[in-house]
C-alpha atoms as a PDB file:
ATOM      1  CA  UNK A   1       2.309 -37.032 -54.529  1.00  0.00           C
ATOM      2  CA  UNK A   2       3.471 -33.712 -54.278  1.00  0.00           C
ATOM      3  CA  UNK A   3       3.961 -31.678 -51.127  1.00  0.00           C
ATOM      4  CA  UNK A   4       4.275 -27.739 -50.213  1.00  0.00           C
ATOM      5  CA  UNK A   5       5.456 -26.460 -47.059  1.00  0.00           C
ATOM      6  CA  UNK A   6       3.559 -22.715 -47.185  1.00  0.00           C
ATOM      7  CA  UNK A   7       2.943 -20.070 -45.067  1.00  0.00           C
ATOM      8  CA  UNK A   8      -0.511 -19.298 -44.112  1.00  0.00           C
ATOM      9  CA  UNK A   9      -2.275 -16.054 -45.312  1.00  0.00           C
ATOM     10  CA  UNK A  10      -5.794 -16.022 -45.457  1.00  0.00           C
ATOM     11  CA  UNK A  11      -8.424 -15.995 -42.659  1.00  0.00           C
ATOM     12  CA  UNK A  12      -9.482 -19.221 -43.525  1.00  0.00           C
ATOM     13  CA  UNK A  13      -5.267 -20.827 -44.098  1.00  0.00           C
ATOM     14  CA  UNK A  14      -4.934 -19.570 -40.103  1.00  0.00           C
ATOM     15  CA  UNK A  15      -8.282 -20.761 -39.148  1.00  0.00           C
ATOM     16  CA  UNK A  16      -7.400 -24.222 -40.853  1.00  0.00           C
ATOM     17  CA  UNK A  17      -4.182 -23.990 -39.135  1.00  0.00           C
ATOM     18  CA  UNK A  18      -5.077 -23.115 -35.466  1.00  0.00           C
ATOM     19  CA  UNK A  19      -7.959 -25.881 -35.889  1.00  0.00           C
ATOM     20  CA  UNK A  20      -5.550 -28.851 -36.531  1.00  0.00           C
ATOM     21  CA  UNK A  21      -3.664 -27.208 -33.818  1.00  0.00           C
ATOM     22  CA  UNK A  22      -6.685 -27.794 -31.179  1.00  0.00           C
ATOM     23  CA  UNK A  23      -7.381 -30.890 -32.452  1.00  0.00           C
ATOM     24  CA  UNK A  24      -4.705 -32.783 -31.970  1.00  0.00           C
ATOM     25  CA  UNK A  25      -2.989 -31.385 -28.886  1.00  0.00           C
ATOM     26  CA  UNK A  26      -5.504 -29.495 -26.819  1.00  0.00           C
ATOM     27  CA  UNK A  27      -9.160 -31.572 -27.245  1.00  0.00           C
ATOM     28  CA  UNK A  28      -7.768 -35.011 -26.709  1.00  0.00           C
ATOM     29  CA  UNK A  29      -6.741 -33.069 -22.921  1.00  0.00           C
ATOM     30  CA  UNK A  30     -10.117 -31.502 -22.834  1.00  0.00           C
ATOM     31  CA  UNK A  31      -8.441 -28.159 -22.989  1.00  0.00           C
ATOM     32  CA  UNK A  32     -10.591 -25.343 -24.049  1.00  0.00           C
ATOM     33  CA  UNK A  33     -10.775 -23.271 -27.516  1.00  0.00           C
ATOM     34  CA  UNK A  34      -8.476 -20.576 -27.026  1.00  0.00           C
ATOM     35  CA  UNK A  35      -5.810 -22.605 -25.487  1.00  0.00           C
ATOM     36  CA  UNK A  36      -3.858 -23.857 -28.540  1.00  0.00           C
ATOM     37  CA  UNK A  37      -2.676 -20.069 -28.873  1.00  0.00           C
ATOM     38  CA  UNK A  38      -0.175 -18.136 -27.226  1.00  0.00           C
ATOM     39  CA  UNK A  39       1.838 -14.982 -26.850  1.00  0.00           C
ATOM     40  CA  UNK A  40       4.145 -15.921 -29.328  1.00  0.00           C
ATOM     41  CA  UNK A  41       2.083 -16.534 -32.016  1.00  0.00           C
ATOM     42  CA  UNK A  42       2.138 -12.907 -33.382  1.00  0.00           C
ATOM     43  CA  UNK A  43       5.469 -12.661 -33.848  1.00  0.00           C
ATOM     44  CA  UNK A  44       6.020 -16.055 -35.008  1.00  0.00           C
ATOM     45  CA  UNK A  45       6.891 -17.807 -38.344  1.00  0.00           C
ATOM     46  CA  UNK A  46       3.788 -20.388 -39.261  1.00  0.00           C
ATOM     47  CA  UNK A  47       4.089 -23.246 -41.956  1.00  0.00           C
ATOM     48  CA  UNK A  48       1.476 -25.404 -42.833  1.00  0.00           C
ATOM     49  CA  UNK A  49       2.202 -29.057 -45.019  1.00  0.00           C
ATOM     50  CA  UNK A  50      -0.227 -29.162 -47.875  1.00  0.00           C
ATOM     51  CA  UNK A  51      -0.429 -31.657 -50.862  1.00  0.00           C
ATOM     52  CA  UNK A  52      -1.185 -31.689 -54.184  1.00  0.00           C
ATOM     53  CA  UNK A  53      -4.912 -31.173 -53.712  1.00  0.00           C
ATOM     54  CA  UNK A  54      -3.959 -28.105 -51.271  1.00  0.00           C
ATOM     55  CA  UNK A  55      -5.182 -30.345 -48.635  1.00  0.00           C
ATOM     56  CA  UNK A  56      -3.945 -29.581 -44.831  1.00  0.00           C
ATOM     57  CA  UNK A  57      -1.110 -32.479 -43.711  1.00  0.00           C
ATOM     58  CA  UNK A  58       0.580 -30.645 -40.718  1.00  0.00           C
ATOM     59  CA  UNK A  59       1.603 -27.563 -39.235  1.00  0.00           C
ATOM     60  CA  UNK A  60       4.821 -25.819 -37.044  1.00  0.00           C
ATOM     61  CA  UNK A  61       5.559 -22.637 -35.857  1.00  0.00           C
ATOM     62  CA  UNK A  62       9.419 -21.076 -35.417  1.00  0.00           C
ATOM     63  CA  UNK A  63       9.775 -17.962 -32.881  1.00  0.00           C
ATOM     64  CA  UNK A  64      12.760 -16.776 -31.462  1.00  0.00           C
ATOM     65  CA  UNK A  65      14.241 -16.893 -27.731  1.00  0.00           C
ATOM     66  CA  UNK A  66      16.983 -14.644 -28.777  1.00  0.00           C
ATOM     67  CA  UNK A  67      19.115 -13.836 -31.339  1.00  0.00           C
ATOM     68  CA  UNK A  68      20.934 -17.045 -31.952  1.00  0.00           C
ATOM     69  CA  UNK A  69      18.100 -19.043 -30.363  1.00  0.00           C
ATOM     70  CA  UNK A  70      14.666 -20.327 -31.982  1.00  0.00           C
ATOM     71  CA  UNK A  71      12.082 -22.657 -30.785  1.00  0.00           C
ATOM     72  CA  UNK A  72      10.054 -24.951 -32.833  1.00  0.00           C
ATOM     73  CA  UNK A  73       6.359 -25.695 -31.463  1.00  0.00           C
ATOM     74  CA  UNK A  74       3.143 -26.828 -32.065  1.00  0.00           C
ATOM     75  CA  UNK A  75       4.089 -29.584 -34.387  1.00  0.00           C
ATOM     76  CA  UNK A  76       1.433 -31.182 -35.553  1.00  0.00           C
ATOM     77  CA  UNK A  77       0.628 -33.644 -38.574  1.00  0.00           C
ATOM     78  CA  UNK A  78      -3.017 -35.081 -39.264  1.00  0.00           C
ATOM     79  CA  UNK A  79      -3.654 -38.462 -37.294  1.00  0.00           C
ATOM     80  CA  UNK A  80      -4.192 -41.531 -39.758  1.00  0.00           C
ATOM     81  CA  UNK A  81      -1.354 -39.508 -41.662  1.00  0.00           C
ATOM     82  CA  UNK A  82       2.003 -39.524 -39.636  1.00  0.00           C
ATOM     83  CA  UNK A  83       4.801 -42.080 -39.970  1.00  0.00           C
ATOM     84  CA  UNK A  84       5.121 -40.889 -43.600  1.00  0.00           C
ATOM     85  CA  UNK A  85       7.561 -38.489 -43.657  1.00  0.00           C
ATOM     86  CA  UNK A  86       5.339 -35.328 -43.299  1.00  0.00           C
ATOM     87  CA  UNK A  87       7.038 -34.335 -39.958  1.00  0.00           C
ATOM     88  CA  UNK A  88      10.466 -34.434 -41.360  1.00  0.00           C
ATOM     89  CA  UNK A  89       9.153 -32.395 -44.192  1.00  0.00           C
ATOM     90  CA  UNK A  90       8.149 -29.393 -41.795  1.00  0.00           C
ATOM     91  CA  UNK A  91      10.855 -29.722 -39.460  1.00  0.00           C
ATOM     92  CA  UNK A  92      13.390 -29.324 -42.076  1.00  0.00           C
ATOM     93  CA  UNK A  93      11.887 -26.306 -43.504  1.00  0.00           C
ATOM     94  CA  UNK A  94      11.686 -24.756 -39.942  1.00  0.00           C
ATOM     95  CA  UNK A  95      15.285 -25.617 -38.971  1.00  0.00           C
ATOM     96  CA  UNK A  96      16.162 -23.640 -42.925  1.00  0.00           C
ATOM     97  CA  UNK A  97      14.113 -20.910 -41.772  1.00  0.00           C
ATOM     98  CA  UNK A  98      16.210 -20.995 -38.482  1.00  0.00           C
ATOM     99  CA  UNK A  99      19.507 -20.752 -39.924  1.00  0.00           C
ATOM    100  CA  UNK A 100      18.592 -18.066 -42.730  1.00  0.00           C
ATOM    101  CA  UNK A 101      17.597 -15.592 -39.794  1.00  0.00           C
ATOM    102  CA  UNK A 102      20.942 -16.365 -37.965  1.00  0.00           C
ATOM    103  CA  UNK A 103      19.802 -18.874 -35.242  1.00  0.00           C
ATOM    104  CA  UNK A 104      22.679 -20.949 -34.175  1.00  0.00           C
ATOM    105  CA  UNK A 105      20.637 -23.559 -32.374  1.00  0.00           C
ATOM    106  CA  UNK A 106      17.307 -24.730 -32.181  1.00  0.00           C
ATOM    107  CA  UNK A 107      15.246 -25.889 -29.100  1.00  0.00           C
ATOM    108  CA  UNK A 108      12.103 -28.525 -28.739  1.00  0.00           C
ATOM    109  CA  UNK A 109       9.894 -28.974 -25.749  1.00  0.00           C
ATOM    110  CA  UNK A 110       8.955 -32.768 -26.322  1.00  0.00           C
ATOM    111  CA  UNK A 111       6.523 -35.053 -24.269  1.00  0.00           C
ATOM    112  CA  UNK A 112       7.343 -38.882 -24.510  1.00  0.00           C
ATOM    113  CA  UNK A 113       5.348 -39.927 -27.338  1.00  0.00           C
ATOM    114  CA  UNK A 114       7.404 -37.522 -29.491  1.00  0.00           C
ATOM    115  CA  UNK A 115      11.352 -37.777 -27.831  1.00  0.00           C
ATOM    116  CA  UNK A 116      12.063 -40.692 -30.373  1.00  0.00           C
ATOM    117  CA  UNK A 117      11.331 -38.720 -33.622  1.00  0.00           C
ATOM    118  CA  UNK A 118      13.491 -35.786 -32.308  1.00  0.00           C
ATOM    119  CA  UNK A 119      15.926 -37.940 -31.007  1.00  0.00           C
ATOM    120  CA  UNK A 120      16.511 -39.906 -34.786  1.00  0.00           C
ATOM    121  CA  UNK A 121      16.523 -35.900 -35.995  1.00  0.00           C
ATOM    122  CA  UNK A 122      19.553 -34.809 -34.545  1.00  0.00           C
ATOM    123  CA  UNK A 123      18.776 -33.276 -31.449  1.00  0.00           C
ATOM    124  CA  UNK A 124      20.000 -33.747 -28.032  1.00  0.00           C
ATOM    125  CA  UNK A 125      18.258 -34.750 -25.096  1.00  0.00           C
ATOM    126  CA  UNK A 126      19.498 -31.539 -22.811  1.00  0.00           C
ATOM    127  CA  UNK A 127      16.823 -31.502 -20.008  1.00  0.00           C
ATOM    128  CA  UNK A 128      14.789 -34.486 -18.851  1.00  0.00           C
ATOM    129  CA  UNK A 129      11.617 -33.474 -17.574  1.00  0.00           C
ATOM    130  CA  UNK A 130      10.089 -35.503 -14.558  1.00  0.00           C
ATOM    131  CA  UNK A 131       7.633 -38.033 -16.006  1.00  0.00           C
ATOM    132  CA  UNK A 132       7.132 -40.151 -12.930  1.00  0.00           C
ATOM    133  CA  UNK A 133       5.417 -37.299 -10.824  1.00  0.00           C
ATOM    134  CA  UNK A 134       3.690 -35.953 -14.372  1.00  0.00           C
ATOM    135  CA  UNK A 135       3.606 -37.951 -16.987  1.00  0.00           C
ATOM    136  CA  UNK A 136       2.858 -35.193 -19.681  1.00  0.00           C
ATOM    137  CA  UNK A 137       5.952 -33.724 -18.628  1.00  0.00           C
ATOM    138  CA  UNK A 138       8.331 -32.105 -21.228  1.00  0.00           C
ATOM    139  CA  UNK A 139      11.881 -32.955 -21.871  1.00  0.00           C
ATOM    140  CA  UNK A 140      14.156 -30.125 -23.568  1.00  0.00           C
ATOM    141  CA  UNK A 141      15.884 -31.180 -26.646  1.00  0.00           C
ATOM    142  CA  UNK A 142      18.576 -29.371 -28.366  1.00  0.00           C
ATOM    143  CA  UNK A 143      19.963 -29.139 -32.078  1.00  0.00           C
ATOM    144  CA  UNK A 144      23.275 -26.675 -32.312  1.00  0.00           C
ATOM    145  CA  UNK A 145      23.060 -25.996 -36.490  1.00  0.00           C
ATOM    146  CA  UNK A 146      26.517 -26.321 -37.707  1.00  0.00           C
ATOM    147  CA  UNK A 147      27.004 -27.993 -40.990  1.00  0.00           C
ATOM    148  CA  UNK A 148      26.908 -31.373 -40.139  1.00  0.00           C
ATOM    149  CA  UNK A 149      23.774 -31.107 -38.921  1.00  0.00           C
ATOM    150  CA  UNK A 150      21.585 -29.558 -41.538  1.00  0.00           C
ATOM    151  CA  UNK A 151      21.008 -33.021 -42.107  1.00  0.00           C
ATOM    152  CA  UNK A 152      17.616 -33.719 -40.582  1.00  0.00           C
ATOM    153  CA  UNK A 153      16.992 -37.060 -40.303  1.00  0.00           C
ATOM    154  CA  UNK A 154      19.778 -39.686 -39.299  1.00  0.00           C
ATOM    155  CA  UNK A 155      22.816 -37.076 -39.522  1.00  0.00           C
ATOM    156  CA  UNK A 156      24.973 -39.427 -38.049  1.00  0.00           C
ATOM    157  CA  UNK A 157      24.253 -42.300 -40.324  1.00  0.00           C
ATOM    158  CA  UNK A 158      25.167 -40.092 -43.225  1.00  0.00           C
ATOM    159  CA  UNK A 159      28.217 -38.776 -42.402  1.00  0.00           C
ATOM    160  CA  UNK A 160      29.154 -42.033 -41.480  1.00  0.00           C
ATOM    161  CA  UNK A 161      28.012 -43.301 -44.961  1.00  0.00           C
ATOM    162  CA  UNK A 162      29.617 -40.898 -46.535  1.00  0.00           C
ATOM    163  CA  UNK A 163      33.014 -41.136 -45.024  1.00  0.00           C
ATOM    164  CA  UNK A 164      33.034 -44.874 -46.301  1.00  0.00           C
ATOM    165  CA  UNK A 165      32.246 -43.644 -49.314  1.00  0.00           C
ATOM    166  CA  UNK A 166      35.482 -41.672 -49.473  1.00  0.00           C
ATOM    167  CA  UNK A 167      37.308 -44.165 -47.482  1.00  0.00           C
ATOM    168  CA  UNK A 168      36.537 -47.445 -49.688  1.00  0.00           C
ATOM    169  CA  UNK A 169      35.094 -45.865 -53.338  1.00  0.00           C
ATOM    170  CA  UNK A 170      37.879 -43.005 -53.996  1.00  0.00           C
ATOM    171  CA  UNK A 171      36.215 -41.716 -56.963  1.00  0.00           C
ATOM    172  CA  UNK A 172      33.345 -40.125 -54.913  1.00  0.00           C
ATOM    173  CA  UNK A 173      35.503 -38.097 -52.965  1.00  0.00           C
ATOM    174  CA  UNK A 174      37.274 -37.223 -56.140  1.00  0.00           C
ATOM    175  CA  UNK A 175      34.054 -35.752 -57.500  1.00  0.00           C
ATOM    176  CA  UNK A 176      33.321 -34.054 -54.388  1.00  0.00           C
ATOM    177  CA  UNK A 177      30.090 -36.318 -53.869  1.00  0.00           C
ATOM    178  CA  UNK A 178      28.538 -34.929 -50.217  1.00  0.00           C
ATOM    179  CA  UNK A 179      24.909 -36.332 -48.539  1.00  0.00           C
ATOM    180  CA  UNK A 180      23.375 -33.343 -48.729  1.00  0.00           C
ATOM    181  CA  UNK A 181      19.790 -34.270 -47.145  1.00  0.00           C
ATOM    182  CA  UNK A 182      18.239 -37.791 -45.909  1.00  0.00           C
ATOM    183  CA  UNK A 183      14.510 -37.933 -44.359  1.00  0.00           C
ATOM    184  CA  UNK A 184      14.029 -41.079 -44.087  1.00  0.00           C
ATOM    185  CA  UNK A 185      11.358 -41.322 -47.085  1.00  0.00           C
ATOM    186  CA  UNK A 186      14.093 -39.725 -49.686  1.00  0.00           C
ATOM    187  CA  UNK A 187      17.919 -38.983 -49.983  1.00  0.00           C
ATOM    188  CA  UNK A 188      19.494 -36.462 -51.954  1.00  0.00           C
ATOM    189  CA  UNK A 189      23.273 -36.068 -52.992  1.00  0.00           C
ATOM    190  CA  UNK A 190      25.219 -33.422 -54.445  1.00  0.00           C
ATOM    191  CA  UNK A 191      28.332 -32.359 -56.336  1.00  0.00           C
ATOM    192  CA  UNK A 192      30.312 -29.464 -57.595  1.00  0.00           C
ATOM    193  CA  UNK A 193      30.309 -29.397 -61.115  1.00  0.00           C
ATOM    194  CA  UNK A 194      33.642 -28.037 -61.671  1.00  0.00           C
ATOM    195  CA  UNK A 195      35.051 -31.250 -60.063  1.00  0.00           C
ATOM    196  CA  UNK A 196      32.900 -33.406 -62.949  1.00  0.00           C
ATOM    197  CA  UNK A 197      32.922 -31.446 -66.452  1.00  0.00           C
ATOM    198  CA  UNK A 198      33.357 -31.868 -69.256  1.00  0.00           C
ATOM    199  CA  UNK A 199      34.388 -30.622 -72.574  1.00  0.00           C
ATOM    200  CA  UNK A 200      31.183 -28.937 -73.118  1.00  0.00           C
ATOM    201  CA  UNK A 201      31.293 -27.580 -70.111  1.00  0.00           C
ATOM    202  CA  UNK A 202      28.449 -29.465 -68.764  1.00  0.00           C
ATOM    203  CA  UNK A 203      28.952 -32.391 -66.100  1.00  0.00           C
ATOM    204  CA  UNK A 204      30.705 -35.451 -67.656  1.00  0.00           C
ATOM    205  CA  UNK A 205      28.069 -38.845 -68.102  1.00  0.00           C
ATOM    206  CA  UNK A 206      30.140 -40.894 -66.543  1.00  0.00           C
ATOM    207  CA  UNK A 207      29.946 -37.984 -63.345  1.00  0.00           C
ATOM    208  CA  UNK A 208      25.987 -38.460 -63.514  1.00  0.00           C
ATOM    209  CA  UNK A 209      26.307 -42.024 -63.660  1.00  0.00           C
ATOM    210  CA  UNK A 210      28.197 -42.359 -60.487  1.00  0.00           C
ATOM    211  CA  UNK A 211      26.347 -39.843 -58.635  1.00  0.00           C
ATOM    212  CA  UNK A 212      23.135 -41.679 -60.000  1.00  0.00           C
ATOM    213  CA  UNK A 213      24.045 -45.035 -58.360  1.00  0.00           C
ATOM    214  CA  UNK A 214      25.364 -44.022 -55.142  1.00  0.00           C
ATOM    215  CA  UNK A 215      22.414 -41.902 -54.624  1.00  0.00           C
ATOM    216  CA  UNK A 216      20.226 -45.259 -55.044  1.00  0.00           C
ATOM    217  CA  UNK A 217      22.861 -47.232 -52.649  1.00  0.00           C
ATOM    218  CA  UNK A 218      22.400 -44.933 -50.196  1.00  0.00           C
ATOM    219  CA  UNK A 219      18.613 -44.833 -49.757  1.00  0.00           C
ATOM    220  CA  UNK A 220      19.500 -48.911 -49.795  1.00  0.00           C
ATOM    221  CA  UNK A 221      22.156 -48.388 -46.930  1.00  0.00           C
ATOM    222  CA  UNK A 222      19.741 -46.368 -44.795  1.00  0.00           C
ATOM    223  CA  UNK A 223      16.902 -48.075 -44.793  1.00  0.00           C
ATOM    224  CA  UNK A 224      18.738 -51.536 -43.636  1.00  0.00           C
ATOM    225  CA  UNK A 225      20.173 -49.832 -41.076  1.00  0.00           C
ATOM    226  CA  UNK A 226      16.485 -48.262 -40.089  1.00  0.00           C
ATOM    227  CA  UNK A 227      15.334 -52.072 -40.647  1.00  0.00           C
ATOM    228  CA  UNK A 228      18.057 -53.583 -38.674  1.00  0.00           C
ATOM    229  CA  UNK A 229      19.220 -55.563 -41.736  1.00  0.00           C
ATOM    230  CA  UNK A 230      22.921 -56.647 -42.624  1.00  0.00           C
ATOM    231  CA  UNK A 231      24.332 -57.250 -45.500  1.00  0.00           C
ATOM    232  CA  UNK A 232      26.525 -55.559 -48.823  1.00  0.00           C
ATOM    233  CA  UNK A 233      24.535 -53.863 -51.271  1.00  0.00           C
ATOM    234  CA  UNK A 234      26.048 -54.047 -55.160  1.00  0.00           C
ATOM    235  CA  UNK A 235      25.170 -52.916 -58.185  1.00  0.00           C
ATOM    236  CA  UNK A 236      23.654 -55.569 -60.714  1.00  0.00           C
ATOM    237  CA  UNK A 237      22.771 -54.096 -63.767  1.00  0.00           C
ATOM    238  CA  UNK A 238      21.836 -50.208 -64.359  1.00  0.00           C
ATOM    239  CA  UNK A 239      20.582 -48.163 -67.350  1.00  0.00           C
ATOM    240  CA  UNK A 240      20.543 -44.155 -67.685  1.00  0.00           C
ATOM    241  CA  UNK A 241      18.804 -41.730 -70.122  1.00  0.00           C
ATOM    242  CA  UNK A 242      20.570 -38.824 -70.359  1.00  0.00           C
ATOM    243  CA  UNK A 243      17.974 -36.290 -71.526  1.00  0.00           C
ATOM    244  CA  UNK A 244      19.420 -32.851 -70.835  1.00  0.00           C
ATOM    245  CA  UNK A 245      23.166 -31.665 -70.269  1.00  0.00           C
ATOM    246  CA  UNK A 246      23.781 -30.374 -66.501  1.00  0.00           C
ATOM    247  CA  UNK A 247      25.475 -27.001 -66.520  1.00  0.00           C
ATOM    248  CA  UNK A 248      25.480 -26.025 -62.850  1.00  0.00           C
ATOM    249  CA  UNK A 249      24.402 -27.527 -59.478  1.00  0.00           C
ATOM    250  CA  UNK A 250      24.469 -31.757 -59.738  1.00  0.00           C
ATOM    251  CA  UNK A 251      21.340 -33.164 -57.855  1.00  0.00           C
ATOM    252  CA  UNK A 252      20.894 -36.983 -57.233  1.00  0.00           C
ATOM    253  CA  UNK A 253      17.638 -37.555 -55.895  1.00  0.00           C
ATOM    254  CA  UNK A 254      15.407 -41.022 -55.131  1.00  0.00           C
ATOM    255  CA  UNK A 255      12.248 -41.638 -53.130  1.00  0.00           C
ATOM    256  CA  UNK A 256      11.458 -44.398 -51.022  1.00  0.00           C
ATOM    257  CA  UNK A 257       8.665 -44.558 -52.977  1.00  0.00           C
ATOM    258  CA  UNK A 258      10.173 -45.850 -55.934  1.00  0.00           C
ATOM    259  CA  UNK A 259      12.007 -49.009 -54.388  1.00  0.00           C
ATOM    260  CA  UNK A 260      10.458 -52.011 -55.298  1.00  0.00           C
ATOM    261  CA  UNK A 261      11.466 -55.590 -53.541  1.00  0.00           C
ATOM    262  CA  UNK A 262      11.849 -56.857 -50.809  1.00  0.00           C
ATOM    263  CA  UNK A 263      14.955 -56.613 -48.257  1.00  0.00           C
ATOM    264  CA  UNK A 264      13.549 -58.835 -45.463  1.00  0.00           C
ATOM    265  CA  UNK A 265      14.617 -61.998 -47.662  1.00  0.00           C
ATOM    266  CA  UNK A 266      18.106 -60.817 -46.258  1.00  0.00           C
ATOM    267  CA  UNK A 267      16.790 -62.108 -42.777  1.00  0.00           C
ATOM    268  CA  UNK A 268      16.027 -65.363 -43.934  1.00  0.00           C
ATOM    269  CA  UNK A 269      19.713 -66.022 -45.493  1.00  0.00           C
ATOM    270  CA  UNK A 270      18.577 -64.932 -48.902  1.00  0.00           C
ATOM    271  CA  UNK A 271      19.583 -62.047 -51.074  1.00  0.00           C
ATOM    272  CA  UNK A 272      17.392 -59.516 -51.896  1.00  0.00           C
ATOM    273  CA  UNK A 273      16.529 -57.760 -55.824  1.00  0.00           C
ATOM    274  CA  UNK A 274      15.488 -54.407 -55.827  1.00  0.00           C
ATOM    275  CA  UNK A 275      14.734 -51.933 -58.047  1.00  0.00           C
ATOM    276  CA  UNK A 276      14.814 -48.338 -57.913  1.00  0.00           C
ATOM    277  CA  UNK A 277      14.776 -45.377 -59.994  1.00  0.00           C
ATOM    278  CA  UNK A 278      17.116 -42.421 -59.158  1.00  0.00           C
ATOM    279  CA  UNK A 279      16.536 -39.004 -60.865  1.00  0.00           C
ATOM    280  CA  UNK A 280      19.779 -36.434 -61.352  1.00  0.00           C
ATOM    281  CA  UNK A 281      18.576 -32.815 -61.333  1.00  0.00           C
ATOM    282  CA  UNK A 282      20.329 -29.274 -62.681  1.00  0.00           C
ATOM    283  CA  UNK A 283      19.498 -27.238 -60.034  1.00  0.00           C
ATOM    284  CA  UNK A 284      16.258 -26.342 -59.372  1.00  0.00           C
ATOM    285  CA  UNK A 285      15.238 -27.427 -62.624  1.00  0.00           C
ATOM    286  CA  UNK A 286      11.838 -29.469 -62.397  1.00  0.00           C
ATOM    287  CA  UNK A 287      12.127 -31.438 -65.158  1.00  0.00           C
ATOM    288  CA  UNK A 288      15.419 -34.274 -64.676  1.00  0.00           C
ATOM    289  CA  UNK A 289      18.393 -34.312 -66.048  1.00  0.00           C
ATOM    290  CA  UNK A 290      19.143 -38.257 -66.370  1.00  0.00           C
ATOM    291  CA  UNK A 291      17.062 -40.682 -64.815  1.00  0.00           C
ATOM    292  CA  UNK A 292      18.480 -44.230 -63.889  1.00  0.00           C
ATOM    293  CA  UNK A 293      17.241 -47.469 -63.236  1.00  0.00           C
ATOM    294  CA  UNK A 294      19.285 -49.398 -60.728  1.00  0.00           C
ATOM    295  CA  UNK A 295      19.133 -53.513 -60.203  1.00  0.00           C
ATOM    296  CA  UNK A 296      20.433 -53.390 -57.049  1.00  0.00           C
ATOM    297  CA  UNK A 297      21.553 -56.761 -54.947  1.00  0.00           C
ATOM    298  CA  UNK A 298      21.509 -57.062 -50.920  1.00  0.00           C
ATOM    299  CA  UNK A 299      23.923 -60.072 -50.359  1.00  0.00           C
ATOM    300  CA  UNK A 300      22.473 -61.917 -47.163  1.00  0.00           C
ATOM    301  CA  UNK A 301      25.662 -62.543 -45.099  1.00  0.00           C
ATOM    302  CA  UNK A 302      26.860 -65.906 -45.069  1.00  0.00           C
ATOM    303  CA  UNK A 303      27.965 -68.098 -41.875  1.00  0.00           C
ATOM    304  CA  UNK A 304      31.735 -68.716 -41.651  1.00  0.00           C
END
């Protein structure tokens, strides 16, 4: 399914917006109607998560403390809907909004339910708040946006994964191959096409090939690491169609979505088949590029 992070416009978008708002953090506190606004909220930039069906998923606001400092609040995504993805979604596109109006850091009040989440996205813990005399107590989280960071979800993961990359498979560094964006339900890479053309001017197939499979080895990587899962991930067999040329900004993109298997077998001493599509994009360009099929082997490690 696909998802739009929007601003709202109409009287019923912000009455939508301000409802999901009350319902999930000021009702459950028996707070009254009129309390899930504040101050800020005029000069404030609001987003609201929609599908496909231009049904409401979750909402954020971004205001400013100062020039190089904004503030993300009232986060919210629909109950019976969150551990998907959705919140990654909208902090990612507040944290862009951030950095295109010159913050250079971003700050998050969190209570304790939500420190995890932030925590796996980058920020800091910077101010613990007292949660033994008040348990809804707010610590203060901080993300500096360099670019590193513009990574949302696991940062540190990727730049580890990528330096291996470079480190152990020379040929990616050789195309310029970078993690441009992991969020824990899909993981995007990127290269410069003057490092991989062709002839034609257009990127060489061997280029897209290469970027195809390490884009579906890295969603792989990730998610053993989220799973706690060791073991080497290789390529079995792969197939590409090549169904446009790519003549300016290489895009490898795969959704957690598409993996099929089964990566616990690893656990049990067994290696695990999976299957996974990845889909190389020109740009902005809806339509793909190349899309690739990867048989992809997790080799269960084996006792000395």
């Amino acid at each position: 399914m696909e998802y739009q992070i929007v601003a709202p416009k109409t009287k019923q978008e912000f009455e939508d917006y301000y409802d999901l708002r009350y319902q999930v953090l000021r009702e459950p506190f028996q707070r009254p109607r009129g309390s899930e606004k504040d101050e800020y909220d005029l000069v404030g930039e609001h987003r609201m998560l929609i599908d496909a069906n231009k049904q409401l998923i979750g909402i954020g606001r971004l205001h400013f403390n100062s020039r190089e400092e904004a503030q993300v609040r009232f986060m919210v995504v629909k109950p019976g809907l969150q551990g998907e993805g959705h919140g990654v979604r909208l902090l990612h596109a507040l944290e862009i909004l951030a950095r295109e109006n010159g913050a250079k850091r971003v700050i998050i009040r969190s209570r304790d339910a939500t420190l995890g989440f932030y925590l796996k996205c980058g920020y800091e813990l910077h101010e613990e708040g007292n949660t033994v005399d008040n348990p809804m107590a707010e610590h203060l989280l901080v993300k500096t946006l360099d670019p590193v960071n513009h990574i949302i979800y696991r940062p540190q993961w990727c730049v580890e994964l990528e330096a291996t990359w470079h480190q152990k498979i020379p040929i990616s560094e050789a195309m310029g191959i970078r993690v441009h964006q992991y969020t824990g339900r899909e993981f995007e890479l990127r290269a410069p096409l003057p490092r991989n053309i062709n002839l034609h001017n257009t990127m060489f197939a061997g280029s897209i090939y290469t970027l195809a499979t390490l884009t579906g080895w890295g969603l792989i990587s990730l998610q053993m690491q989220e799973r706690g899962i060791s073991g080497a991930v290789v390529l079995a067999d792969g197939h590409i169609q090549y169904q446009q040329p790519v003549r300016s900004h290489p895009r490898g993109l795969v959704h957690l979505r598409d993996l099929e298997g089964d990566m616990s077998v690893v656990e049990q001493g067994r290696n695990a088949h999976l299957k996974l599509t990845t889909y190389i994009y020109d740009g902005d360009n809806e339509a793909a590029a190349a899309t690739f099929t990867g048989q992809y082997v997790i080799l269960a490690p084996r006792d000395k």
